[in-house]
C-alpha atoms as a PDB file:
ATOM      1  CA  UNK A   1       5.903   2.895  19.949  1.00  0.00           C
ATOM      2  CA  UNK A   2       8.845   5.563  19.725  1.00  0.00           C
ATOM      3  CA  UNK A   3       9.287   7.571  22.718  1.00  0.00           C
ATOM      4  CA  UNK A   4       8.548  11.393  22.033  1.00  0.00           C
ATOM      5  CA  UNK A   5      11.165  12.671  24.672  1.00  0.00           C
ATOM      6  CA  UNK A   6      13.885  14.445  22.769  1.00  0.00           C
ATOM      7  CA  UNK A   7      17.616  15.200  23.183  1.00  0.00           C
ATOM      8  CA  UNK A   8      18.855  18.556  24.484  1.00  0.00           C
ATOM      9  CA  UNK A   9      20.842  20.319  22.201  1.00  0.00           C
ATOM     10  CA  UNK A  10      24.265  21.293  23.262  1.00  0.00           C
ATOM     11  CA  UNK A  11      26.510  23.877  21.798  1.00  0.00           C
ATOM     12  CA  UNK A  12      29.355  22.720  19.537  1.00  0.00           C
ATOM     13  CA  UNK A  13      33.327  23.286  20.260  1.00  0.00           C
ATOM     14  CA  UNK A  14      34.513  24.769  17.285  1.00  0.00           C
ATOM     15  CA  UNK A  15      37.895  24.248  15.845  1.00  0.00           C
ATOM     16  CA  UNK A  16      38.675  25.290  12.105  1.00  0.00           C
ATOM     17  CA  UNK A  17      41.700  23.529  11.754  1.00  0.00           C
ATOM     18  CA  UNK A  18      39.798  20.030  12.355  1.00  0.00           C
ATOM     19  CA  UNK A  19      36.811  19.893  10.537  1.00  0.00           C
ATOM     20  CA  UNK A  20      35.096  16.837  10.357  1.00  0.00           C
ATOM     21  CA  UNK A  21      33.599  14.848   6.924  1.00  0.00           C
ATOM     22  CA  UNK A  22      31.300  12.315   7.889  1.00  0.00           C
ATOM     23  CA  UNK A  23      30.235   9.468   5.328  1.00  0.00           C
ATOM     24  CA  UNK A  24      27.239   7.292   5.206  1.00  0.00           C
ATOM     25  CA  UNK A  25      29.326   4.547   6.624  1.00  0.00           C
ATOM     26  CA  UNK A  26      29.563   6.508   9.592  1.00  0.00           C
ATOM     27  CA  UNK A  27      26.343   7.437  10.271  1.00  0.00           C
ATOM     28  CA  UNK A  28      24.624   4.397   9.650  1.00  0.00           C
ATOM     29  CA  UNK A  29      25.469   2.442  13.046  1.00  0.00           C
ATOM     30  CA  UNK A  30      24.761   6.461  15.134  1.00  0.00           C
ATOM     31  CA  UNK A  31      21.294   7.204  13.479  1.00  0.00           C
ATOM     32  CA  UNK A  32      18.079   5.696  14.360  1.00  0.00           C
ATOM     33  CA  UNK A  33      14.672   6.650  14.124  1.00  0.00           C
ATOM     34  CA  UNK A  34      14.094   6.136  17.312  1.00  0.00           C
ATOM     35  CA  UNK A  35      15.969   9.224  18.164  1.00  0.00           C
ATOM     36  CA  UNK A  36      15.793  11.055  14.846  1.00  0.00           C
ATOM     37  CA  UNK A  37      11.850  11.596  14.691  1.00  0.00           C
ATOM     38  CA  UNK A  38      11.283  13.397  18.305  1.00  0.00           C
ATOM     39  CA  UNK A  39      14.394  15.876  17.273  1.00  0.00           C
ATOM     40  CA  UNK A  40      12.708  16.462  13.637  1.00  0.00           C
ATOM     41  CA  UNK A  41       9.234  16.743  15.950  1.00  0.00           C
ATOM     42  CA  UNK A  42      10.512  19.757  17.754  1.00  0.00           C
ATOM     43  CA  UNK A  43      12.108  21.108  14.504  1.00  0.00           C
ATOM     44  CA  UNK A  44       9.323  21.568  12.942  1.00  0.00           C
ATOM     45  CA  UNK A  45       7.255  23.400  15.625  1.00  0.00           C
ATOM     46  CA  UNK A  46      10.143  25.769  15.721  1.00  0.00           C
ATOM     47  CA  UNK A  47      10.120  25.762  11.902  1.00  0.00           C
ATOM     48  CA  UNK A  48       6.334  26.992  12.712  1.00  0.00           C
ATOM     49  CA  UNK A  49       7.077  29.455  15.496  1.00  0.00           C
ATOM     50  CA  UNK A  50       9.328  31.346  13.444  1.00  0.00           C
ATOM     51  CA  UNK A  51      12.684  30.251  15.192  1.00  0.00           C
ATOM     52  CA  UNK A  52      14.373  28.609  11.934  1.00  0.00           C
ATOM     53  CA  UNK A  53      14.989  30.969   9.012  1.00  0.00           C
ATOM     54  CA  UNK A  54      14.786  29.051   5.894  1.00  0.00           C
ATOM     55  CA  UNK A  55      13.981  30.403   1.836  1.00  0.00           C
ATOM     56  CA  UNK A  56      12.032  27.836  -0.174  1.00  0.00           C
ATOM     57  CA  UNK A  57      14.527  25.729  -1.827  1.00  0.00           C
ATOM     58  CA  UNK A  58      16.346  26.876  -5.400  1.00  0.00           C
ATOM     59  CA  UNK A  59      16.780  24.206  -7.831  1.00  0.00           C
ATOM     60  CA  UNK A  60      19.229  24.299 -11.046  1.00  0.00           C
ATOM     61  CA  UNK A  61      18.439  21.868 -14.270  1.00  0.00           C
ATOM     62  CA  UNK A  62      21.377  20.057 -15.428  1.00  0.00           C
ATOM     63  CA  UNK A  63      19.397  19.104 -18.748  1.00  0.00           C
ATOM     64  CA  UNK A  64      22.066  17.715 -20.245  1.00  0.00           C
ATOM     65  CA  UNK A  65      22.143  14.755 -18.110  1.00  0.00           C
ATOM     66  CA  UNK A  66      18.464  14.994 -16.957  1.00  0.00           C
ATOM     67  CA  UNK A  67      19.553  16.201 -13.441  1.00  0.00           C
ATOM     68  CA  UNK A  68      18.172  18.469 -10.667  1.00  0.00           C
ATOM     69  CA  UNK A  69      20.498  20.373  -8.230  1.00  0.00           C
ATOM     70  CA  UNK A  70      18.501  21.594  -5.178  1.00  0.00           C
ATOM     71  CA  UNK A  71      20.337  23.690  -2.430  1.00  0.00           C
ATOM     72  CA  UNK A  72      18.256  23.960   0.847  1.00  0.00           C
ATOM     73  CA  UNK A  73      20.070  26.509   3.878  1.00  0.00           C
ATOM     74  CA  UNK A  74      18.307  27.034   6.508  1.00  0.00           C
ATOM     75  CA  UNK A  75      19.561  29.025  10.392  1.00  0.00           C
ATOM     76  CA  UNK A  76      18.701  27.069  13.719  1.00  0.00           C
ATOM     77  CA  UNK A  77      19.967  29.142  16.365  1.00  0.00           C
ATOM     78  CA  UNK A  78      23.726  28.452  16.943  1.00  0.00           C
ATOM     79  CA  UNK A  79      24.013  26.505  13.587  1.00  0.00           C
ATOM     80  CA  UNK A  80      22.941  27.079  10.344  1.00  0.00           C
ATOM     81  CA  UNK A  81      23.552  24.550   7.419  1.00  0.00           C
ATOM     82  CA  UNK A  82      22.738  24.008   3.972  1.00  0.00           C
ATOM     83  CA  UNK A  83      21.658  20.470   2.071  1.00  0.00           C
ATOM     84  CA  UNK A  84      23.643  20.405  -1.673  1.00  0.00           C
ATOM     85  CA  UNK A  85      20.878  17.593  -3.065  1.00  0.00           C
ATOM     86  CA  UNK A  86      20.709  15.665  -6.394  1.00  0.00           C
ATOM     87  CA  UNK A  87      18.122  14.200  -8.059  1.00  0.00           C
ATOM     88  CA  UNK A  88      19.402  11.892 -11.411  1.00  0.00           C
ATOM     89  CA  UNK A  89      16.380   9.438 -12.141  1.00  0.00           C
ATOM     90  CA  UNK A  90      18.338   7.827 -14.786  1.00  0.00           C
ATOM     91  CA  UNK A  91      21.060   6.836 -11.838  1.00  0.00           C
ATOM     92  CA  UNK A  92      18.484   4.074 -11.030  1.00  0.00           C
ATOM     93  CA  UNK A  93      19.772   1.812 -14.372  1.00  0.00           C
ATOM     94  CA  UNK A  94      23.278   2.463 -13.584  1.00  0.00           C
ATOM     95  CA  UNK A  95      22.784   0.869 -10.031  1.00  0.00           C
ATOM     96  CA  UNK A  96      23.522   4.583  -8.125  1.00  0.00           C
ATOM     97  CA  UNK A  97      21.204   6.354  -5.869  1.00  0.00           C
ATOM     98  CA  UNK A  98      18.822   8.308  -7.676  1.00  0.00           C
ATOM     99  CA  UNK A  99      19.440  10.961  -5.051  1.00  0.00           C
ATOM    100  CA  UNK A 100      22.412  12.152  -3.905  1.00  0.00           C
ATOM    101  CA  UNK A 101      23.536  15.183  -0.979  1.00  0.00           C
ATOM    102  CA  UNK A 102      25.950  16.372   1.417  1.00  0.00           C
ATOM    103  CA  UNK A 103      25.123  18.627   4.347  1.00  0.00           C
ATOM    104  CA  UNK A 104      27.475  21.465   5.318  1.00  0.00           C
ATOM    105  CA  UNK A 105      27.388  22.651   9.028  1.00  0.00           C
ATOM    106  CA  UNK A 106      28.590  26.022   9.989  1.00  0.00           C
ATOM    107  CA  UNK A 107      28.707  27.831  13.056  1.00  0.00           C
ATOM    108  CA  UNK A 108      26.166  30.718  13.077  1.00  0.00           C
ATOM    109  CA  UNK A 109      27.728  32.763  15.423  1.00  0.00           C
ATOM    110  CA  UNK A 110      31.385  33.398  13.711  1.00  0.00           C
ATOM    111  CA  UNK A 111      30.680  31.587  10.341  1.00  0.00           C
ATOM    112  CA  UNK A 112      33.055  29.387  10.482  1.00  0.00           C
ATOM    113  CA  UNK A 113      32.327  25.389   8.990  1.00  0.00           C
ATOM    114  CA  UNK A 114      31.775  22.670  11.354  1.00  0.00           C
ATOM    115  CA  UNK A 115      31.748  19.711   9.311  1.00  0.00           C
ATOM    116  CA  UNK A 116      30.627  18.221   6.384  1.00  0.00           C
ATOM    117  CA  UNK A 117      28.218  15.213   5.827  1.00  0.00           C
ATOM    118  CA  UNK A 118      27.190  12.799   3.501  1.00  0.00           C
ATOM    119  CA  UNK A 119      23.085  13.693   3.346  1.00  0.00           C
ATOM    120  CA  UNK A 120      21.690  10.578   1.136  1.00  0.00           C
ATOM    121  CA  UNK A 121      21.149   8.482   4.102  1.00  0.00           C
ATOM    122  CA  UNK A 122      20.012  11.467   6.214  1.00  0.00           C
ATOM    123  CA  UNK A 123      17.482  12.434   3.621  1.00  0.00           C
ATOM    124  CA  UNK A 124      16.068   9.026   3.436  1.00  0.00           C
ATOM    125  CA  UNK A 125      15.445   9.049   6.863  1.00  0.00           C
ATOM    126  CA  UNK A 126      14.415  12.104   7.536  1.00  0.00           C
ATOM    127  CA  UNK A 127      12.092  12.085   5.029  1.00  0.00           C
ATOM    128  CA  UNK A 128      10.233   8.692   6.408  1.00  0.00           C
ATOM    129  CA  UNK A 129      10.651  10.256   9.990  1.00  0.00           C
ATOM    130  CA  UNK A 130       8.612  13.000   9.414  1.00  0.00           C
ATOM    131  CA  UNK A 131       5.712  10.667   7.773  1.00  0.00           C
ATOM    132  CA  UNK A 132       6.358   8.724  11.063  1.00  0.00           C
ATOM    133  CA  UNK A 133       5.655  12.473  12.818  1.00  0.00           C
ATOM    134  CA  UNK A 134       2.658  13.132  10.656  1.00  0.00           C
ATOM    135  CA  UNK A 135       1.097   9.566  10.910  1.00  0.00           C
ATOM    136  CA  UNK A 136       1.222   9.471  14.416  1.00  0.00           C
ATOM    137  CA  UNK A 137      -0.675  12.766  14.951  1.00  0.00           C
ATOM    138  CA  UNK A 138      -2.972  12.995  12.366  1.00  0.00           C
ATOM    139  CA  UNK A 139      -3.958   9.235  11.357  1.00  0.00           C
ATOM    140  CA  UNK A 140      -6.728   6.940  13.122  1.00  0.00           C
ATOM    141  CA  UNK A 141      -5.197   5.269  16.760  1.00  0.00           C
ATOM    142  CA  UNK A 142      -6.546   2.106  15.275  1.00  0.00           C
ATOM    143  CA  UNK A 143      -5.083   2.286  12.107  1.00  0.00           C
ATOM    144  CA  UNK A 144      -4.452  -1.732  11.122  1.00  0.00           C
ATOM    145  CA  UNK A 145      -3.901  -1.925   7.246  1.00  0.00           C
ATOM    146  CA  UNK A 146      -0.307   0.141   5.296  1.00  0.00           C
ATOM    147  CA  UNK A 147      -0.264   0.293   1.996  1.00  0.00           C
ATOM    148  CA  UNK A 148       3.100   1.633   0.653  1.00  0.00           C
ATOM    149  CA  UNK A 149       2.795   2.531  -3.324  1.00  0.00           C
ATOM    150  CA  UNK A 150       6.253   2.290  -4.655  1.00  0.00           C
ATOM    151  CA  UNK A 151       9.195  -0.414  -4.118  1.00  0.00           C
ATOM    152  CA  UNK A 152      12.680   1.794  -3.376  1.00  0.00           C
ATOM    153  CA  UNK A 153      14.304   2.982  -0.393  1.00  0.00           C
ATOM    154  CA  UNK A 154      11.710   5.116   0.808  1.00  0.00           C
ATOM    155  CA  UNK A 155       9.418   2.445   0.467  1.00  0.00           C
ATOM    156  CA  UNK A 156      11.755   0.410   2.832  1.00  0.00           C
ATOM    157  CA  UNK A 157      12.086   3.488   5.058  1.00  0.00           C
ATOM    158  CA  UNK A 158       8.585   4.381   5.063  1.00  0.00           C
ATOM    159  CA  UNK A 159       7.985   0.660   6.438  1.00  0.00           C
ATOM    160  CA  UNK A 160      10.834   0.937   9.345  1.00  0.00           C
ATOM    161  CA  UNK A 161       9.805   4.589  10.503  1.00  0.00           C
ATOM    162  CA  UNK A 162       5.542   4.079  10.732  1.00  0.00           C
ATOM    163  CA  UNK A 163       5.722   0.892  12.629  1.00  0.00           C
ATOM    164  CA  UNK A 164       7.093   2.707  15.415  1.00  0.00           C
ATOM    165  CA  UNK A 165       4.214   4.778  15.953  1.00  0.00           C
ATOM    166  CA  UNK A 166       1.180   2.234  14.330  1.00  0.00           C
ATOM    167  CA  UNK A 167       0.412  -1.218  15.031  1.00  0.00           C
ATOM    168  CA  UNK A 168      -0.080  -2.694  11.554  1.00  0.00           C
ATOM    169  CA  UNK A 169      -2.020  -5.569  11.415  1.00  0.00           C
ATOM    170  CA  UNK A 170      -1.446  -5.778   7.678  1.00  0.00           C
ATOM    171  CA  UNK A 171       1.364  -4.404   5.324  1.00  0.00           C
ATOM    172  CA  UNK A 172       0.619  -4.091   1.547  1.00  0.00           C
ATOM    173  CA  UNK A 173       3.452  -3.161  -1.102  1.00  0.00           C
ATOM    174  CA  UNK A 174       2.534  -2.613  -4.626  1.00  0.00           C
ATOM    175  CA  UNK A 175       4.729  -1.557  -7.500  1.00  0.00           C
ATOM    176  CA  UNK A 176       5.093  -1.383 -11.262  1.00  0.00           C
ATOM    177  CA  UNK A 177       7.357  -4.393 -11.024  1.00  0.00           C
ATOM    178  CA  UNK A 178       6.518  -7.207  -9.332  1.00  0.00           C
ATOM    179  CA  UNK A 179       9.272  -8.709  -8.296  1.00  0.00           C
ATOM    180  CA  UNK A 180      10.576  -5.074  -6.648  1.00  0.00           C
ATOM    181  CA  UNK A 181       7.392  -5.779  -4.926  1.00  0.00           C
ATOM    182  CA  UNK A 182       8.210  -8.938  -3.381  1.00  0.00           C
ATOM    183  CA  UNK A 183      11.513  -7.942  -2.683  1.00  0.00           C
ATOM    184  CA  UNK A 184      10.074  -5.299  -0.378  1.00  0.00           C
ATOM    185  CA  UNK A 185       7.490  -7.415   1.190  1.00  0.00           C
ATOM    186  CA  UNK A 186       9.947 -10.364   2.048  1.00  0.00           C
ATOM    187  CA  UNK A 187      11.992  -8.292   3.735  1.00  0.00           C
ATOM    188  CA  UNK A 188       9.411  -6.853   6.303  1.00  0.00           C
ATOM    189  CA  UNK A 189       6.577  -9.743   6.185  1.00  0.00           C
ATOM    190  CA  UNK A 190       4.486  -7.985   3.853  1.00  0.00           C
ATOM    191  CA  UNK A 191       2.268  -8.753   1.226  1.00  0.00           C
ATOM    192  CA  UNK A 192       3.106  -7.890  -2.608  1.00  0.00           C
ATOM    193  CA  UNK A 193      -0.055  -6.508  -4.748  1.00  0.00           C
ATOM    194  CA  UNK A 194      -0.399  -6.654  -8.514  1.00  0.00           C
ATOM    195  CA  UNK A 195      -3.421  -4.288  -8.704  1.00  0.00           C
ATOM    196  CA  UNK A 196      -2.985  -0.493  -8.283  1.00  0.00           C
ATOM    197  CA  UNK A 197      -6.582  -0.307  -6.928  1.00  0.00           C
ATOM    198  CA  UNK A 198      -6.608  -3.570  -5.162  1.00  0.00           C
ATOM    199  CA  UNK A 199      -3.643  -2.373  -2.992  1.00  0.00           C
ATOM    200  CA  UNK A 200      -5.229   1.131  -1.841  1.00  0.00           C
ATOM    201  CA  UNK A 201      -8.965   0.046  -1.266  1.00  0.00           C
ATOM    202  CA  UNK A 202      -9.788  -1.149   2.761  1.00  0.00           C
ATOM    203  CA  UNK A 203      -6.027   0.680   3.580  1.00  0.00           C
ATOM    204  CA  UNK A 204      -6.105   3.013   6.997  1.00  0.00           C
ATOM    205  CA  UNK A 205      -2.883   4.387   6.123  1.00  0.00           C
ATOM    206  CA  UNK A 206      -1.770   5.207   2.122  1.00  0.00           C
ATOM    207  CA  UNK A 207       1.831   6.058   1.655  1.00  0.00           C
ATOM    208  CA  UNK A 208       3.171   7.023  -1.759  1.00  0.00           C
ATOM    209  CA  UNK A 209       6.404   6.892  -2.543  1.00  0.00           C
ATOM    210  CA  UNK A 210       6.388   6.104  -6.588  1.00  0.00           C
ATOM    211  CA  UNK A 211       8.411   8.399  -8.737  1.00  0.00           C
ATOM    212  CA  UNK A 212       5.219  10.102 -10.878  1.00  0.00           C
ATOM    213  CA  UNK A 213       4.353  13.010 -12.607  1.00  0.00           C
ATOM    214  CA  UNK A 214       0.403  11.695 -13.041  1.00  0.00           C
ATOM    215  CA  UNK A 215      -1.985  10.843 -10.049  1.00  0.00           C
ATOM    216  CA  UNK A 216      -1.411   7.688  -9.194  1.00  0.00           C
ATOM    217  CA  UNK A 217      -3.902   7.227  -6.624  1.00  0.00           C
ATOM    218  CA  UNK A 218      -7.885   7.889  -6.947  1.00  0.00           C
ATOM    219  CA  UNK A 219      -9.870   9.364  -4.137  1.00  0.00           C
ATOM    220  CA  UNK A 220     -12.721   6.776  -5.163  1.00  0.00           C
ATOM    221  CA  UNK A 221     -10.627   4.157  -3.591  1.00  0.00           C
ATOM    222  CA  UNK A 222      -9.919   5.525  -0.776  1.00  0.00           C
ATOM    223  CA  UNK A 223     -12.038   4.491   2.635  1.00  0.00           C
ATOM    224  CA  UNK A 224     -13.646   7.770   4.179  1.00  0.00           C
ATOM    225  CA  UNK A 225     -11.080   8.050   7.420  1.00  0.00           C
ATOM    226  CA  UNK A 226      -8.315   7.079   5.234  1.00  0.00           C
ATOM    227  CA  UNK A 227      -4.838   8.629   6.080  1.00  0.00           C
ATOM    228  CA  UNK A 228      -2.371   9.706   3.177  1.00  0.00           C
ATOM    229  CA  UNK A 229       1.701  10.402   3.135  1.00  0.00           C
ATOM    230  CA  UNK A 230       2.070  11.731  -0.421  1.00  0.00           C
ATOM    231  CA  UNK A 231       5.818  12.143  -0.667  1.00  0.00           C
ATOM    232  CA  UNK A 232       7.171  11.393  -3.894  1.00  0.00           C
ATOM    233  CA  UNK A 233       5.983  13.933  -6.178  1.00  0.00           C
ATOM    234  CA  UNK A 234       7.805  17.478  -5.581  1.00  0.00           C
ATOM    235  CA  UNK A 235       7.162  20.166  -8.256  1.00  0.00           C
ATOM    236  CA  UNK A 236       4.644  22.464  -9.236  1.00  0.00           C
ATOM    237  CA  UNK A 237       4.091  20.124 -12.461  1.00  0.00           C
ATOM    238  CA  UNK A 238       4.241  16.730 -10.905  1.00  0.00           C
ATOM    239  CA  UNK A 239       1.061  14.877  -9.195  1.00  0.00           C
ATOM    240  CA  UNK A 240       0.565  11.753  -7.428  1.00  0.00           C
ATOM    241  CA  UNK A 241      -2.737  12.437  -6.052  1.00  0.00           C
ATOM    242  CA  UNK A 242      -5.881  13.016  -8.334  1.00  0.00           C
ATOM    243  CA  UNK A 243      -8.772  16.250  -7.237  1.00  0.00           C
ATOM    244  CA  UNK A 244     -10.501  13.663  -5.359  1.00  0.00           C
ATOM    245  CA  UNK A 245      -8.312  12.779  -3.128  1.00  0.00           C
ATOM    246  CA  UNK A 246      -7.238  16.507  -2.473  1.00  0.00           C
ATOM    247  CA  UNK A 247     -10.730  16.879  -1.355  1.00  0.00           C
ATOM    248  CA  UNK A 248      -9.653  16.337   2.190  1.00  0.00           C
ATOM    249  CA  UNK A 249      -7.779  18.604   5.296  1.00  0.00           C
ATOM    250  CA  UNK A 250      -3.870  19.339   3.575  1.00  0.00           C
ATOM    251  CA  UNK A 251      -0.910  19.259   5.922  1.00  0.00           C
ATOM    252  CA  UNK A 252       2.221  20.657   4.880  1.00  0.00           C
ATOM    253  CA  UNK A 253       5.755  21.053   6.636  1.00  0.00           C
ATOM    254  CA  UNK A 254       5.950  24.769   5.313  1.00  0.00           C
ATOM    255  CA  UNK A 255       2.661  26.751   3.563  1.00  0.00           C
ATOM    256  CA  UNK A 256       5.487  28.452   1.236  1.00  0.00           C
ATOM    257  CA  UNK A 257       6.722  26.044   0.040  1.00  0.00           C
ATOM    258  CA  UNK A 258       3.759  24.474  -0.634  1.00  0.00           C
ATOM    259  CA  UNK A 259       2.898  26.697  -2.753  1.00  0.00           C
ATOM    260  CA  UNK A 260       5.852  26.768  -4.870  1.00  0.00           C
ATOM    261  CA  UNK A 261       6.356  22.830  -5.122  1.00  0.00           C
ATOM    262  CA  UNK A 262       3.281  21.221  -4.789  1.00  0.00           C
ATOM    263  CA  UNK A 263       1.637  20.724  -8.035  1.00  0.00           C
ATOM    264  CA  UNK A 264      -0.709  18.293  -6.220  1.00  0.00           C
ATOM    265  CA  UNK A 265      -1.912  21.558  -4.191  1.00  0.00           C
ATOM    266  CA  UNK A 266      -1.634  23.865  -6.988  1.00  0.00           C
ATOM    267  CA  UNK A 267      -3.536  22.067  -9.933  1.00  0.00           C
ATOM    268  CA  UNK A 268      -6.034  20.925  -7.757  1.00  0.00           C
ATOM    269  CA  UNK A 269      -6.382  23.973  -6.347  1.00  0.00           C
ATOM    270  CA  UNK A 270      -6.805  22.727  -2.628  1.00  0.00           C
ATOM    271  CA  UNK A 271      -5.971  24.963   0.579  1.00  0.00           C
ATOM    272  CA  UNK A 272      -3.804  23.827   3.331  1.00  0.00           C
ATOM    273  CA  UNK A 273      -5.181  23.551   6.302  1.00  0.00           C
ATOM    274  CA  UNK A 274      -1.739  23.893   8.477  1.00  0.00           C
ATOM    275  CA  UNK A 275       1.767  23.445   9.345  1.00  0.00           C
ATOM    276  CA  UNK A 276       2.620  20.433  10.711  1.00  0.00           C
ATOM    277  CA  UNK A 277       4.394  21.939  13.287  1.00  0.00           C
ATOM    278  CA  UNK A 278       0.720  24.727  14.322  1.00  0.00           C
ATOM    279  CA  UNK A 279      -0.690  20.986  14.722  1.00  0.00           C
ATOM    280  CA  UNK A 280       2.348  19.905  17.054  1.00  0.00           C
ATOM    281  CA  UNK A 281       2.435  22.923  19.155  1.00  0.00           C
ATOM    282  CA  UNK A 282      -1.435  22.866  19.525  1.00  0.00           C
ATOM    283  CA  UNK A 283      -1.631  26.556  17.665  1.00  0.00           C
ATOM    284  CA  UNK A 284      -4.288  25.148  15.199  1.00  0.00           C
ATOM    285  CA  UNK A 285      -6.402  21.999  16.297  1.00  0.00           C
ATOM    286  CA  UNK A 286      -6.488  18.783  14.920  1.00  0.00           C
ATOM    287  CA  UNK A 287      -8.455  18.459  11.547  1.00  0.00           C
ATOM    288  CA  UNK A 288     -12.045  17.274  12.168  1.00  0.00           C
ATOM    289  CA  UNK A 289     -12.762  16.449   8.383  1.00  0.00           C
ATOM    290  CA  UNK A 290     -12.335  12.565   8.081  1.00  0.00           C
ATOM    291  CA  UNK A 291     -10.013  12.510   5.149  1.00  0.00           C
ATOM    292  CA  UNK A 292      -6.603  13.892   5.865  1.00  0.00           C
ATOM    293  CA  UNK A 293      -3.772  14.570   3.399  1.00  0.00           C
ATOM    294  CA  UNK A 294       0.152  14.889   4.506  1.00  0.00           C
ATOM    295  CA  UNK A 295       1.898  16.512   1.565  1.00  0.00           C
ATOM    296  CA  UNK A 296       5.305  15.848   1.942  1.00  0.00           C
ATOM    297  CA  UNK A 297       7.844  18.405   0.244  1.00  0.00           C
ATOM    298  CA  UNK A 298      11.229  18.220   2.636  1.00  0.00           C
ATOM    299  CA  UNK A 299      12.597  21.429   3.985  1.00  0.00           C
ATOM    300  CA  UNK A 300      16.148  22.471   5.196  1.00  0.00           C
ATOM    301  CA  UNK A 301      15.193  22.546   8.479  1.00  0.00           C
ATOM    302  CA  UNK A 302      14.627  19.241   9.010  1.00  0.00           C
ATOM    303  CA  UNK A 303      17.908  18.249   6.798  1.00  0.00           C
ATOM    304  CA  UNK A 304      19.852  20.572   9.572  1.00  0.00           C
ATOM    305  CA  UNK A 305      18.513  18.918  12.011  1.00  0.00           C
ATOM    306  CA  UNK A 306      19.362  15.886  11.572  1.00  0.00           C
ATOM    307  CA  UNK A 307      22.333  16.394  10.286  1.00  0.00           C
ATOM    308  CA  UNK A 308      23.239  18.594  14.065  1.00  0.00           C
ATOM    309  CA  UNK A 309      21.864  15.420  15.304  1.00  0.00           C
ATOM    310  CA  UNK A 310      24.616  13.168  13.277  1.00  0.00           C
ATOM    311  CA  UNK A 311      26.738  15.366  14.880  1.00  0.00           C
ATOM    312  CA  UNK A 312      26.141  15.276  18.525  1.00  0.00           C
ATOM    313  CA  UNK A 313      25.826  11.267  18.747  1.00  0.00           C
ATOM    314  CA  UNK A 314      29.435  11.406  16.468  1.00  0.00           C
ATOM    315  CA  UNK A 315      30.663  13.089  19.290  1.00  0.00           C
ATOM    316  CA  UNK A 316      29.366  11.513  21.904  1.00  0.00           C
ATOM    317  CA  UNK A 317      30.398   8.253  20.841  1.00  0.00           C
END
């Protein structure tokens, strides 16, 4: 299990004449999840408290080429960074990443930029860290059988990150095509499902991580005490989840946001229950209904984060 002891933040030397550009080849070998979900942990109850100024995300169309341009600033005390993110579904048949960022730091104190970093490899991880965050708090201790509904890298992340804080007995992978699906499984000693239903029924722990815009997954599947990490569908239109499932105690990163970009909150018309980070600090107790439901959106707090986090091990190597 990942240790839940944290790094202490240190204040950055700033120098405007040298500032840094980090790619994904650099961070690779300096993140790992190991470190990256106790930072995002104590992120988010600060996100909760009040201490990181963020406004819900804006996104720009690029119709055109059937793109979305998100830009995601948030302040965290001396720094205060913003996540330039693309998402370009059709990059997928093209053999590019579907989606796309860089992270600019900035000092908060005198403005001035820090450095500047590649964010598709920080956004995959963050992303499965905080379902690694969420599943360790708010899923059963004895949780034995994953499912992961989808095949691409955040099914691969999703698979790395909750391991560290679940014992899976089992591991179940399904997706529209099969070989993706056996891909997936091979590489982490899974098992590959054909059937939708097959794969979620008897599952402690449902992650979904299939681009939708239709529920994908039926509350009449689902075991009682099942846990879900609903994470691929972001936008007041899309769904993954169907009104059953949503019958259940909704966690959410940010309540605003929520109810801006969930369409899995807003057509249902569920309630959230609380922030992840009210659960964290121990400001609202733990749900007690048996059913709970992580809605996953992504907020620039966690993206700056991380990305101060990229740049203290950089540093420090």
């Amino acid at each position: 299990m990942v240790a839940t002891t944290a790094r202490t933040a240190k204040p950055f030397v700033y120098d405007r004449f040298h500032m840094l550009h980090l790619t994904e080849e650099q961070i690779r070998p300096l993140l790992t999840y190991e470190e990256l979900i106790p930072i995002l942990e104590r992120a988010l109850v600060r996100f909760s408290a009040g201490e990181i100024y963020q406004p819900v995300r804006s996104v720009l169309r690029v119709p055109e080429h059937g793109g979305l341009w998100g830009l995601m600033p948030a302040v965290d005390g001396d720094v205060m960074g913003i996540k330039l993110v693309t998402v370009f579904e059709h990059n997928a048949a093209h053999g590019l990443p579907t989606h796309q960022a860089v992270i600019q730091l900035l000092s908060s104190k005198t403005g001035e930029p820090l450095a500047s970093i590649d964010g598709r490899l920080i956004t995959e991880m963050r992303t499965a860290a905080v379902s690694a965050v969420a599943t360790r708090l708010l899923s059963k201790q004895d949780a034995r059988v994953l499912t992961v509904l989808g095949t691409g890298v955040q099914a691969r992340a999703h698979i790395q990150s909750l391991r560290l804080v679940r014992s899976f007995d089992e591991i179940r992978v399904w997706g529209r095509n099969p070989e993706h699906a056996r891909q997936v499984a091979d590489a982490f000693d899974a098992h590959p499902i054909s059937d939708l239903e097959q794969a979620v029924r008897g599952s402690d722990v449902v992650v979904t991580v299939a681009h939708v815009n239709e529920p994908l997954v039926q509350g009449r599947w689902l075991n009682a005490d099942a846990y879900v990490n609903a994470v691929a569908a972001v936008g007041p239109d899309r769904r993954e989840l169907d009104d059953a499932v949503m019958d259940a105690a909704i966690v959410v990163e940010s309540r605003e946001a929520a109810m801006h970009e969930s369409g899995d909150i807003l057509k249902s018309g569920a309630s959230v229950f609380a922030e992840l980070g009210e659960l964290l600090a121990g400001k609202v107790a733990l749900p007690q209904a048996r059913r709970v439901v992580y809605k996953s959106l992504g907020i620039g707090a966690e993206d700056v984060a991380a990305a101060r986090l990229v740049l203290e091990l950089y540093r420090s190597a």
